[in-house]
PDB file of N, CA and C in Angstrom:
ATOM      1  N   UNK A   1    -124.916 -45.285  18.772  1.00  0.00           N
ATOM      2  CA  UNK A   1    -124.930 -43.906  19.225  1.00  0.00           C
ATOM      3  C   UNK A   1    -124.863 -42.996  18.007  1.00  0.00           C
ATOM      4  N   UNK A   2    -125.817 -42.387  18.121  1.00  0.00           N
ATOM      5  CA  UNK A   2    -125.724 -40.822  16.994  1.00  0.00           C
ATOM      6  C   UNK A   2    -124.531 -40.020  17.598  1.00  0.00           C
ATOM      7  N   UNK A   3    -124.237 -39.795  16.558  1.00  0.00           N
ATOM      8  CA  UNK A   3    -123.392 -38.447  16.987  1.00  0.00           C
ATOM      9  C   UNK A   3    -123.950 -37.054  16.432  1.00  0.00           C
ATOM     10  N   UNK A   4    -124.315 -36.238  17.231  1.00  0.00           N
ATOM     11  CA  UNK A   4    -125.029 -34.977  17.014  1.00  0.00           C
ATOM     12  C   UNK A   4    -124.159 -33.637  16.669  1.00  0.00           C
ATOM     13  N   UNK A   5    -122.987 -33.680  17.384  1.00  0.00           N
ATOM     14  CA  UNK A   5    -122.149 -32.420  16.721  1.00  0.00           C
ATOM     15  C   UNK A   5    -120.611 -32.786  17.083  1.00  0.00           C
ATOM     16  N   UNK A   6    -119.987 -32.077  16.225  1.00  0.00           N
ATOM     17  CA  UNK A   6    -118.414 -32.289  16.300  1.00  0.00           C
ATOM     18  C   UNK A   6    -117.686 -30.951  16.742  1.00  0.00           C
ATOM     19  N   UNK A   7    -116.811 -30.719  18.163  1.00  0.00           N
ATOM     20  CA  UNK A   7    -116.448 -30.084  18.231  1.00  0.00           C
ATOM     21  C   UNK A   7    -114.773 -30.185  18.137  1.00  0.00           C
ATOM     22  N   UNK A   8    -113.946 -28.834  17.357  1.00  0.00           N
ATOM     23  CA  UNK A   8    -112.496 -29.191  17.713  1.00  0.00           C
ATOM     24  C   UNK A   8    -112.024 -28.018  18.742  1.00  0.00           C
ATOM     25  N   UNK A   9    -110.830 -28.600  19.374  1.00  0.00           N
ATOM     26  CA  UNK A   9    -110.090 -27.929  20.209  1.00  0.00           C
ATOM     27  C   UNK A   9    -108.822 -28.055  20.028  1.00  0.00           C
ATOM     28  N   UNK A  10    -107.932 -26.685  19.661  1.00  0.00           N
ATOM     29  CA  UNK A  10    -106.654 -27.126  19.470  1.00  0.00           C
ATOM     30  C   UNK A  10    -106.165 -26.546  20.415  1.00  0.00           C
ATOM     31  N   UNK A  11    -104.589 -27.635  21.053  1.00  0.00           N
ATOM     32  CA  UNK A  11    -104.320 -27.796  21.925  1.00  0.00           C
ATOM     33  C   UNK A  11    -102.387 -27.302  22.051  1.00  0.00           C
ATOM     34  N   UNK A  12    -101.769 -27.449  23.062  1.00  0.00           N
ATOM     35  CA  UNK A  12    -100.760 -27.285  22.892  1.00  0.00           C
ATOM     36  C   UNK A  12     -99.708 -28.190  21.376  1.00  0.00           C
ATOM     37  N   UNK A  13    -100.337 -29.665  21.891  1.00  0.00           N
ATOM     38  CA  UNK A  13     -99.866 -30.306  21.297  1.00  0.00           C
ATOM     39  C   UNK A  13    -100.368 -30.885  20.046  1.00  0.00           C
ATOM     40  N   UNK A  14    -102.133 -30.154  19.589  1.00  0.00           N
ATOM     41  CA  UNK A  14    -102.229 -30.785  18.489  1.00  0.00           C
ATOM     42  C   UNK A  14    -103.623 -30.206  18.418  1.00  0.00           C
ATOM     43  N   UNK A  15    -104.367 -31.079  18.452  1.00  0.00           N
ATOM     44  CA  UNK A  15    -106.115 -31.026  18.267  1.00  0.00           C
ATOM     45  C   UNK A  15    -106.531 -32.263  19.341  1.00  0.00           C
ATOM     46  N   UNK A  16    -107.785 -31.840  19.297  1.00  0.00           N
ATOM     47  CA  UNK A  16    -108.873 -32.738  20.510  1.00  0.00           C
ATOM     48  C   UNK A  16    -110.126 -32.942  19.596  1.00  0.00           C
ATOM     49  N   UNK A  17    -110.595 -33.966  19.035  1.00  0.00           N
ATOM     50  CA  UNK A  17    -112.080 -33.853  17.965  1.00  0.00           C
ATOM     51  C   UNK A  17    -112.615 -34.703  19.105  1.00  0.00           C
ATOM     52  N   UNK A  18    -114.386 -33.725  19.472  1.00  0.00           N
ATOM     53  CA  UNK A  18    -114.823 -34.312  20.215  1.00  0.00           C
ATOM     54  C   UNK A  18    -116.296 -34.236  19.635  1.00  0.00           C
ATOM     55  N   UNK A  19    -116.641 -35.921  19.459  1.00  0.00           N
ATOM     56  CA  UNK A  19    -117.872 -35.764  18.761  1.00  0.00           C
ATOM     57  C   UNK A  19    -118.804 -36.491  19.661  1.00  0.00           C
ATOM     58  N   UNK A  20    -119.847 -35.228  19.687  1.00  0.00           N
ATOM     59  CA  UNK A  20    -121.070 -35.422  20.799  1.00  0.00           C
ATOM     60  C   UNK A  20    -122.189 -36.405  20.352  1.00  0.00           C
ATOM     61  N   UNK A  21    -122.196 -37.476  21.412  1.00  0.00           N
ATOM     62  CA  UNK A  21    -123.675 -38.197  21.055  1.00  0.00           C
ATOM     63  C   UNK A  21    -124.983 -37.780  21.280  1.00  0.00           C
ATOM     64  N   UNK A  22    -125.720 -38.918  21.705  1.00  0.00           N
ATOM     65  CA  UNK A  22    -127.056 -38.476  22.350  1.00  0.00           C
ATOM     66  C   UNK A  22    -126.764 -38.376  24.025  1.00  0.00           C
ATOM     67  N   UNK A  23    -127.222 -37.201  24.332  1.00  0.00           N
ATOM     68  CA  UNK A  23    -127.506 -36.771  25.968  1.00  0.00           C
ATOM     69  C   UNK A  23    -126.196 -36.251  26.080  1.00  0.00           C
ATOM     70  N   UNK A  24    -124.991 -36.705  27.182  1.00  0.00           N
ATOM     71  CA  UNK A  24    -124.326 -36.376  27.752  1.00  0.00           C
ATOM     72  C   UNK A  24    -122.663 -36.917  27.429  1.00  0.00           C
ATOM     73  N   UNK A  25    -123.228 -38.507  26.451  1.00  0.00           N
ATOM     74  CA  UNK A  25    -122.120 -39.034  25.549  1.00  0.00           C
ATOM     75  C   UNK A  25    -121.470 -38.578  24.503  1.00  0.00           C
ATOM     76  N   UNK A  26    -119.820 -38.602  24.493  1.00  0.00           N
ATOM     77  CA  UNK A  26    -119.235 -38.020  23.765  1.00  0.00           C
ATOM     78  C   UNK A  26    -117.554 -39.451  23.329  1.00  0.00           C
ATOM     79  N   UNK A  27    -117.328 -38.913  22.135  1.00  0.00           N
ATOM     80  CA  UNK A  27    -116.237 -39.618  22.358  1.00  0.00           C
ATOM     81  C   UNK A  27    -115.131 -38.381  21.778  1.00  0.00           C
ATOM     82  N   UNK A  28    -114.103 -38.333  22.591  1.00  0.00           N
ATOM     83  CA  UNK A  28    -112.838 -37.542  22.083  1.00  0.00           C
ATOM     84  C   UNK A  28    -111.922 -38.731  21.438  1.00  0.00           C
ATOM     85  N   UNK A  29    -111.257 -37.525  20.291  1.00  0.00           N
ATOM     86  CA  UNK A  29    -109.773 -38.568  19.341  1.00  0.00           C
ATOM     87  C   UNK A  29    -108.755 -37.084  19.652  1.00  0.00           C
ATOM     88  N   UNK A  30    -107.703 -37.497  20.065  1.00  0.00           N
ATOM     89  CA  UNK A  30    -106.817 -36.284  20.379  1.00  0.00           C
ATOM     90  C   UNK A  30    -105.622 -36.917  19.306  1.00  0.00           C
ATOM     91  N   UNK A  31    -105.112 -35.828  18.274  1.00  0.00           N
ATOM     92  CA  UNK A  31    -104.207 -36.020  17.405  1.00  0.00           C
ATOM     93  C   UNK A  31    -102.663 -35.158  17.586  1.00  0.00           C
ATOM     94  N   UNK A  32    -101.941 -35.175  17.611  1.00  0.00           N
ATOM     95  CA  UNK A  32    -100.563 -34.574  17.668  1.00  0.00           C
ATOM     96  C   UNK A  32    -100.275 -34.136  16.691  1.00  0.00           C
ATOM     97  N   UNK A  33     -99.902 -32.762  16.372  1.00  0.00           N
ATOM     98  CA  UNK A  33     -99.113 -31.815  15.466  1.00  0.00           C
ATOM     99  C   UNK A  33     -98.641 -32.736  14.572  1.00  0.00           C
ATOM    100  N   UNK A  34     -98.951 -32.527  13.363  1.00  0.00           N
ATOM    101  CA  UNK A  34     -97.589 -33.245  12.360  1.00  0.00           C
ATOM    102  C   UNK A  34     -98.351 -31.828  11.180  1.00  0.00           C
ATOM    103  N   UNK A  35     -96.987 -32.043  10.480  1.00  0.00           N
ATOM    104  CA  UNK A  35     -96.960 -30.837   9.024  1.00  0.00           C
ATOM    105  C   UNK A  35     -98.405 -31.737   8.173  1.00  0.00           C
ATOM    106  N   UNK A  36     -98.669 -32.511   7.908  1.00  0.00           N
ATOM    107  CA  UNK A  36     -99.580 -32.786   7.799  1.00  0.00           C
ATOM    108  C   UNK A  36    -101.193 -32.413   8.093  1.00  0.00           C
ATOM    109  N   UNK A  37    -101.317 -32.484   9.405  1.00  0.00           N
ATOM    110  CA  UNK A  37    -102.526 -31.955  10.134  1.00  0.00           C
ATOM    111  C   UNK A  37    -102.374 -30.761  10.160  1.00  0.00           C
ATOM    112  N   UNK A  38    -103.898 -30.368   9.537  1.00  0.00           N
ATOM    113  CA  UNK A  38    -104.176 -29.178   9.703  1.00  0.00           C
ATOM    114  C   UNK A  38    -106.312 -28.625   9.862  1.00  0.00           C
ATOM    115  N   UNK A  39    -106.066 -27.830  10.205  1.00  0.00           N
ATOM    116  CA  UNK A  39    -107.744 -27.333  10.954  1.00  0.00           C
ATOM    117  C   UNK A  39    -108.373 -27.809   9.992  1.00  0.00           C
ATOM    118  N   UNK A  40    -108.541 -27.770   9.015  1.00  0.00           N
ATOM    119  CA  UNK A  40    -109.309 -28.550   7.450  1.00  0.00           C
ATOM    120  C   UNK A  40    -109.401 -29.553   7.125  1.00  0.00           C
ATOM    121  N   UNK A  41    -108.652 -30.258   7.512  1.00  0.00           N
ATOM    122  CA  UNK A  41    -108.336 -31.642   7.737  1.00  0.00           C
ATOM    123  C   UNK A  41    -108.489 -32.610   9.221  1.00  0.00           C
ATOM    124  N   UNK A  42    -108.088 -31.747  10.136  1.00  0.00           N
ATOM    125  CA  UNK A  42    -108.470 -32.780  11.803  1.00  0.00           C
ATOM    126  C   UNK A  42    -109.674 -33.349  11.816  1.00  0.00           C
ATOM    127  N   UNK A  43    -110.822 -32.855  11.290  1.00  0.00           N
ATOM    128  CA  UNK A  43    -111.811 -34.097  11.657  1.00  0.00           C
ATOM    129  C   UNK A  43    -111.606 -35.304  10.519  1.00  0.00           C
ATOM    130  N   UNK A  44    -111.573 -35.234   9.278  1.00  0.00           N
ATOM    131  CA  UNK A  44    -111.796 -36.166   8.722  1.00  0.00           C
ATOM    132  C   UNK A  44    -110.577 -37.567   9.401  1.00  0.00           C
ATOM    133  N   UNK A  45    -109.098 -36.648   9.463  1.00  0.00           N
ATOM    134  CA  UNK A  45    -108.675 -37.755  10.244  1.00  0.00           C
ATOM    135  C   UNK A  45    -108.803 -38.279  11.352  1.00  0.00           C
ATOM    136  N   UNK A  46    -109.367 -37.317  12.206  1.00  0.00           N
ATOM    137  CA  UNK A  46    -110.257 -37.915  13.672  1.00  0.00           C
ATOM    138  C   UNK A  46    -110.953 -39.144  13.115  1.00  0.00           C
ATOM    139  N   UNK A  47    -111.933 -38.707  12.088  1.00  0.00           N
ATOM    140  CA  UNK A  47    -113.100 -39.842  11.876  1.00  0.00           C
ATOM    141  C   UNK A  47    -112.000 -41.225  11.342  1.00  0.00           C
ATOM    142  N   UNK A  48    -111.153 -40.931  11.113  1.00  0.00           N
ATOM    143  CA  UNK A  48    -110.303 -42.102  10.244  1.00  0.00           C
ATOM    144  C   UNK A  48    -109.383 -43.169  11.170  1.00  0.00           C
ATOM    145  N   UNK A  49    -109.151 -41.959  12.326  1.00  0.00           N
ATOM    146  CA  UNK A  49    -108.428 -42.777  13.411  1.00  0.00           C
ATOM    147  C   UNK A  49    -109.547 -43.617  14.211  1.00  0.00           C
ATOM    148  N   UNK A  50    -111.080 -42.878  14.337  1.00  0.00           N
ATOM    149  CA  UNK A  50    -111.880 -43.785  15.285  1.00  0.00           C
ATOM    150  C   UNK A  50    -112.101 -44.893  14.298  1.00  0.00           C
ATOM    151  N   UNK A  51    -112.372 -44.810  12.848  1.00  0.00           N
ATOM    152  CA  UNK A  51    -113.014 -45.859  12.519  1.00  0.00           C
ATOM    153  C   UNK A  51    -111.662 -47.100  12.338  1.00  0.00           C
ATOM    154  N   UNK A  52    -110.861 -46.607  12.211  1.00  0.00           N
ATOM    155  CA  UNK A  52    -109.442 -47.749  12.261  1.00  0.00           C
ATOM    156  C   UNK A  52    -109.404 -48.510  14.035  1.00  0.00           C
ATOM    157  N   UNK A  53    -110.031 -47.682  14.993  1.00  0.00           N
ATOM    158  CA  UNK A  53    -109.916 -48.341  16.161  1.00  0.00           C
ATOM    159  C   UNK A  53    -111.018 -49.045  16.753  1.00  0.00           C
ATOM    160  N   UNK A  54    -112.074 -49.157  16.005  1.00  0.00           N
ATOM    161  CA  UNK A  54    -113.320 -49.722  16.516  1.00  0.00           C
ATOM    162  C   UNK A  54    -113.455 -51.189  15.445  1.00  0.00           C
ATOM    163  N   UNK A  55    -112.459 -51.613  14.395  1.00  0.00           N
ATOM    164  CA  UNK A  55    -112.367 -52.716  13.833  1.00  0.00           C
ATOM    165  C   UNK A  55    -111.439 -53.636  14.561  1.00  0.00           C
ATOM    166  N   UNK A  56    -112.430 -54.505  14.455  1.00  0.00           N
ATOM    167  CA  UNK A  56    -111.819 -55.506  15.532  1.00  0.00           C
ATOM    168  C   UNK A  56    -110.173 -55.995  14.610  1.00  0.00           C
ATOM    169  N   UNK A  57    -109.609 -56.388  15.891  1.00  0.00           N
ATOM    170  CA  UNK A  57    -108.363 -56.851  14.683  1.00  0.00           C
ATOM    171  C   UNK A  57    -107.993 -58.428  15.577  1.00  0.00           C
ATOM    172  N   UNK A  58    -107.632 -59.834  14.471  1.00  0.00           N
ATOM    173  CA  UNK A  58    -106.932 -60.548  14.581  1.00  0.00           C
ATOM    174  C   UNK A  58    -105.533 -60.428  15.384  1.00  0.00           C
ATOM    175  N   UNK A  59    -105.416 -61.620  16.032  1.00  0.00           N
ATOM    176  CA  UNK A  59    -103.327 -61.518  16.707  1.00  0.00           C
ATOM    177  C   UNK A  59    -102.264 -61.595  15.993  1.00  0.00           C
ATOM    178  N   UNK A  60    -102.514 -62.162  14.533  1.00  0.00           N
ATOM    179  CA  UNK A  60    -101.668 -61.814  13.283  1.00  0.00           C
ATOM    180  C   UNK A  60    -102.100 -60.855  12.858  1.00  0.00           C
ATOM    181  N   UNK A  61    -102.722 -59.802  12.834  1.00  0.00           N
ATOM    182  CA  UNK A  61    -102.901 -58.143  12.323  1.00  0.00           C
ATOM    183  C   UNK A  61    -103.835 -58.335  11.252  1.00  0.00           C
ATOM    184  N   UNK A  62    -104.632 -59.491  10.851  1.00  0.00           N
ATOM    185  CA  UNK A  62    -105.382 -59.291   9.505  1.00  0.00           C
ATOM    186  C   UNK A  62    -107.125 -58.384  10.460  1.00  0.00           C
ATOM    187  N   UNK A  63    -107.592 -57.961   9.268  1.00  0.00           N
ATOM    188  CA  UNK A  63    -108.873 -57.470   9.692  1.00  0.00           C
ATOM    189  C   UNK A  63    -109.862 -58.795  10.518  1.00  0.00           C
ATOM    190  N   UNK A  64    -110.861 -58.520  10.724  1.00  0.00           N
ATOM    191  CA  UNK A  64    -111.677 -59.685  11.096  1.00  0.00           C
ATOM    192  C   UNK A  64    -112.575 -59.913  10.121  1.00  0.00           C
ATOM    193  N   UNK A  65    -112.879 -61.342   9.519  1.00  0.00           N
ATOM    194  CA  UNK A  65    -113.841 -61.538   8.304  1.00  0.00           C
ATOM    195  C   UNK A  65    -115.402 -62.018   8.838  1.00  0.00           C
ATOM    196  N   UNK A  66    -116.288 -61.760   8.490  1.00  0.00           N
ATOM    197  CA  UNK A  66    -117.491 -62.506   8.278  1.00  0.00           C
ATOM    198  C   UNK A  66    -117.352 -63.943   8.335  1.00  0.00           C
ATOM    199  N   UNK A  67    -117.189 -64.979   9.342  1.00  0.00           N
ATOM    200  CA  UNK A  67    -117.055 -66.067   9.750  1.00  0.00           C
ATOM    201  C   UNK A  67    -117.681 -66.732   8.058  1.00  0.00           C
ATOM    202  N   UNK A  68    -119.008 -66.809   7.583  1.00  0.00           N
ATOM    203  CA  UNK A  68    -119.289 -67.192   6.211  1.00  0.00           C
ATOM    204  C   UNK A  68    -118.553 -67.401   4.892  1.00  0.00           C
ATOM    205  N   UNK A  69    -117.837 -66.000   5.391  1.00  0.00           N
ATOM    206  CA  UNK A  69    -116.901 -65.628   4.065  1.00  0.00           C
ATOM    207  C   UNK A  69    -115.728 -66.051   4.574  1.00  0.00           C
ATOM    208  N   UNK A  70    -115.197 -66.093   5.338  1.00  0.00           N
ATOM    209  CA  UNK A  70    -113.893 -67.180   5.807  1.00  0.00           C
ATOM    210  C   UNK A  70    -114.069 -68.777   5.238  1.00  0.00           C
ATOM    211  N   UNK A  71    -115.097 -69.161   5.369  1.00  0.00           N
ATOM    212  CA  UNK A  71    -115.493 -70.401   5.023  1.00  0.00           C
ATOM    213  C   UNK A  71    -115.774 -70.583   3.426  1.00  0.00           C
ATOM    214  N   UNK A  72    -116.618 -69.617   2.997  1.00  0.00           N
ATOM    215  CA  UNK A  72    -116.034 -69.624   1.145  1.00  0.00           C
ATOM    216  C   UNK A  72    -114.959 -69.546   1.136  1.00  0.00           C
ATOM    217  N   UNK A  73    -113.946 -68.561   1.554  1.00  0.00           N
ATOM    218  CA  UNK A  73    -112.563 -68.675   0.761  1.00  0.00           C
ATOM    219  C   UNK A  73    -111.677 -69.947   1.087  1.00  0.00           C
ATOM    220  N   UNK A  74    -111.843 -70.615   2.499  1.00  0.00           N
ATOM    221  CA  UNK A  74    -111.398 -71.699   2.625  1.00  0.00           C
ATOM    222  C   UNK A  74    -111.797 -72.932   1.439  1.00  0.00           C
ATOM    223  N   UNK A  75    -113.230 -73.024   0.746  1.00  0.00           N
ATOM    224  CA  UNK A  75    -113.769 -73.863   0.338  1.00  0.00           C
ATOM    225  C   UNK A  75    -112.840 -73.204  -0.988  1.00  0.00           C
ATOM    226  N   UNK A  76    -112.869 -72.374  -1.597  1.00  0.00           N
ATOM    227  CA  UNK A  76    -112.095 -71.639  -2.586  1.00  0.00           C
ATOM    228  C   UNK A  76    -111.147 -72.717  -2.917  1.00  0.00           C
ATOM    229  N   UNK A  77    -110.282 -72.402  -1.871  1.00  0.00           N
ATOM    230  CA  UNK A  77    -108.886 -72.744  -2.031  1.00  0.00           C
ATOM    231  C   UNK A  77    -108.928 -73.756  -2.051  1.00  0.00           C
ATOM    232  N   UNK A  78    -109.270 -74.822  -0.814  1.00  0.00           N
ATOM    233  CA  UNK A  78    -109.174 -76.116  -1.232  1.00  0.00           C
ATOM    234  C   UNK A  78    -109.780 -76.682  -3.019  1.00  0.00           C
ATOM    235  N   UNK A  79    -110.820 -75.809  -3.367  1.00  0.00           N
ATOM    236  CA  UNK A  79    -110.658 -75.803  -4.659  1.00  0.00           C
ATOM    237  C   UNK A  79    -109.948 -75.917  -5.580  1.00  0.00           C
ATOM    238  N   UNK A  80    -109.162 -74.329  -5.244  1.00  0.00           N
ATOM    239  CA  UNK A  80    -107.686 -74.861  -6.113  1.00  0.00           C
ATOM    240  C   UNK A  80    -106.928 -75.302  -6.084  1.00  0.00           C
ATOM    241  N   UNK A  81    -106.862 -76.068  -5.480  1.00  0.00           N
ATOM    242  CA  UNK A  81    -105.161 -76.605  -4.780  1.00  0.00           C
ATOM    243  C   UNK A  81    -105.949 -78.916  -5.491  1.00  0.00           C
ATOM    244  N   UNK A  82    -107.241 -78.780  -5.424  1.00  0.00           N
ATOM    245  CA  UNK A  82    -107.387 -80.071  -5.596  1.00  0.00           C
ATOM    246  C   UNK A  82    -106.777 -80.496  -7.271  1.00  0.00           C
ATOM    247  N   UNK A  83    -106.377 -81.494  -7.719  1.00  0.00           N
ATOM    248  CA  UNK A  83    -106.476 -82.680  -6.770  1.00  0.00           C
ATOM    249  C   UNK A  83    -104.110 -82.966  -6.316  1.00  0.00           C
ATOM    250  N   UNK A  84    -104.022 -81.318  -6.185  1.00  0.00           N
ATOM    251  CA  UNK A  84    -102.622 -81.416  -6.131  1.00  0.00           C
ATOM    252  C   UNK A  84    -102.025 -81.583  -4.709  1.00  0.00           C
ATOM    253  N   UNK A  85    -103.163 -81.474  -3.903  1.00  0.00           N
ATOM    254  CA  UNK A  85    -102.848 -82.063  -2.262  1.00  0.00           C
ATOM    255  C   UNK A  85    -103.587 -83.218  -2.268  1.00  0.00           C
ATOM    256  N   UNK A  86    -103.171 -83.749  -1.587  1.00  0.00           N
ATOM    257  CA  UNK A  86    -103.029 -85.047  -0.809  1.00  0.00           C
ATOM    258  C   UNK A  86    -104.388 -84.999   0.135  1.00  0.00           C
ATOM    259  N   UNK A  87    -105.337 -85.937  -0.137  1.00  0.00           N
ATOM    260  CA  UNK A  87    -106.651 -85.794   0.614  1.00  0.00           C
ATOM    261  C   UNK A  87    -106.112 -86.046   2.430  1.00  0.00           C
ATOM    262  N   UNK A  88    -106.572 -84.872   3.605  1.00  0.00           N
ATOM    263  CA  UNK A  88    -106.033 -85.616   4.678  1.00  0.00           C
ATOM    264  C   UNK A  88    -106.975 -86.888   5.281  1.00  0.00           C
ATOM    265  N   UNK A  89    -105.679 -87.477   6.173  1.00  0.00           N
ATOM    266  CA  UNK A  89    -105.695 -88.623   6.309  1.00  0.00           C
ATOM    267  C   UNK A  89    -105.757 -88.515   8.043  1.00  0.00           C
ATOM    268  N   UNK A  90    -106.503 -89.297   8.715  1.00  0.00           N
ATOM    269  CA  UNK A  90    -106.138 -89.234  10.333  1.00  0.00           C
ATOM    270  C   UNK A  90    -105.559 -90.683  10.430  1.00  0.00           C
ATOM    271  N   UNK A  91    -104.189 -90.885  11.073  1.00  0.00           N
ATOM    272  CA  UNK A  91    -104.095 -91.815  11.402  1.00  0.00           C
ATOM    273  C   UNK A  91    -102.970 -91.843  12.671  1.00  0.00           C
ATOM    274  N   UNK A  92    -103.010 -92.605  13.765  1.00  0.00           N
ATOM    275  CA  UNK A  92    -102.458 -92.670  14.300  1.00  0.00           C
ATOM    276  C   UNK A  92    -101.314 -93.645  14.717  1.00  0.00           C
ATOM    277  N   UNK A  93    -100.337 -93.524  15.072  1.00  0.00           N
ATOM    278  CA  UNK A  93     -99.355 -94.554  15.120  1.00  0.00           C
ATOM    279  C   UNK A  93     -98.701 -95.101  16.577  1.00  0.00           C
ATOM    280  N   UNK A  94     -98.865 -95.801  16.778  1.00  0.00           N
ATOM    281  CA  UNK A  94     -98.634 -96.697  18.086  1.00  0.00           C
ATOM    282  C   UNK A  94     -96.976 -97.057  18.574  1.00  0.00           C
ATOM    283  N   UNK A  95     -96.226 -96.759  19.004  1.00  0.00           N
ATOM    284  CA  UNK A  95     -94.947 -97.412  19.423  1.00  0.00           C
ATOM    285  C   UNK A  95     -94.781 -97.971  20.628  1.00  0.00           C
ATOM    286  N   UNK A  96     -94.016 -99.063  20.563  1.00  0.00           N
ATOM    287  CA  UNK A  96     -94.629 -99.739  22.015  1.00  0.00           C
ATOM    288  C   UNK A  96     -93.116 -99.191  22.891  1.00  0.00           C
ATOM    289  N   UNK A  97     -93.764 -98.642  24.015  1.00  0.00           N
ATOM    290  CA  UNK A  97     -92.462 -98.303  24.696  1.00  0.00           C
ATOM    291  C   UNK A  97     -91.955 -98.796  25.832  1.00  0.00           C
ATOM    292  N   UNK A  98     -90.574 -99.289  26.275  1.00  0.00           N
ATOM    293  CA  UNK A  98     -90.156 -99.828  26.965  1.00  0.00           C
ATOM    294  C   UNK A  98     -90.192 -99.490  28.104  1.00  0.00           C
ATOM    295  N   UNK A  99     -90.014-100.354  28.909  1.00  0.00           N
ATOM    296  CA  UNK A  99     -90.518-100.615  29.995  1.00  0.00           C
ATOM    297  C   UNK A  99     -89.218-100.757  31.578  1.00  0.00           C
ATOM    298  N   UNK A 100     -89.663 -99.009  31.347  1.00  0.00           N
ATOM    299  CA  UNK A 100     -88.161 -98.587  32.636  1.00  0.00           C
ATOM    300  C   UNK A 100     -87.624 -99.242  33.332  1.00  0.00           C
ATOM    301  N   UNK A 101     -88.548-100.261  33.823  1.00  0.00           N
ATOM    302  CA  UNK A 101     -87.905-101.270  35.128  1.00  0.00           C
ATOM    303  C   UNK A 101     -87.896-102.328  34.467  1.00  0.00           C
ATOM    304  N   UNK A 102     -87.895-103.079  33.416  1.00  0.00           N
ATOM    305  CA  UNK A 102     -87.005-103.622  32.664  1.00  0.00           C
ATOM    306  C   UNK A 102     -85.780-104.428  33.059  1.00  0.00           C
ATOM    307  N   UNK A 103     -85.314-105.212  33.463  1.00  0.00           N
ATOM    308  CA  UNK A 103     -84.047-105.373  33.309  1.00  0.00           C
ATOM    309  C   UNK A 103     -83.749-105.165  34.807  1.00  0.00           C
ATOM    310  N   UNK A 104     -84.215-104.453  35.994  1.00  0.00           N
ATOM    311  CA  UNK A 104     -83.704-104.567  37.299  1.00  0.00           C
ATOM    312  C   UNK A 104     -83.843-105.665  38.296  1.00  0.00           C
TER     313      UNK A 104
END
């Protein structure tokens, strides 16, 4: 979506940045008073709050990476870390377990 014009509206409680798309689409960011915000400043932090909310985010809070580049830095590391880890190993281990009715 283009966005074609930016309008502000200040409000009891702050500002309203409402930036118009194509046709009839719009998206509003409504900000709250702080000594900070001011008319000269509300859009750029409008634009700062939408673009902080349209990045996807991880359930541990990291950004989201380029699946590719997750995979270099993994290859990275195991880089550095060789040959001071321990190559893994799958193995599984068997215990034989007794046998409840056993003994009745």
């Amino acid at each position: 979506m283009a966005l074609n014009d930016i309008t502000v509206y200040q409000t009891e409680d702050g500002f309203v940045v409402e930036f118009g798309g194509e046709g009839e689409d719009s998206i509003a960011v409504t900000l709250r008073s702080t000594l900070e915000l001011t008319p000269e400043n509300v859009v750029l932090r409008a634009k700062a709050l939408l673009a902080a909310a349209i990045e996807p985010v991880h359930s541990d809070g990291t950004r989201s990476k380029d699946p590719a580049l997750l995979e270099e830095e993994l290859e990275e590391g195991l880089e550095d870390t060789f040959p001071a880890s321990d190559p893994v190993s799958v193995t599984s281990s068997s215990i034989p377990m007794r046998d409840p009715n056993a003994g009745r």
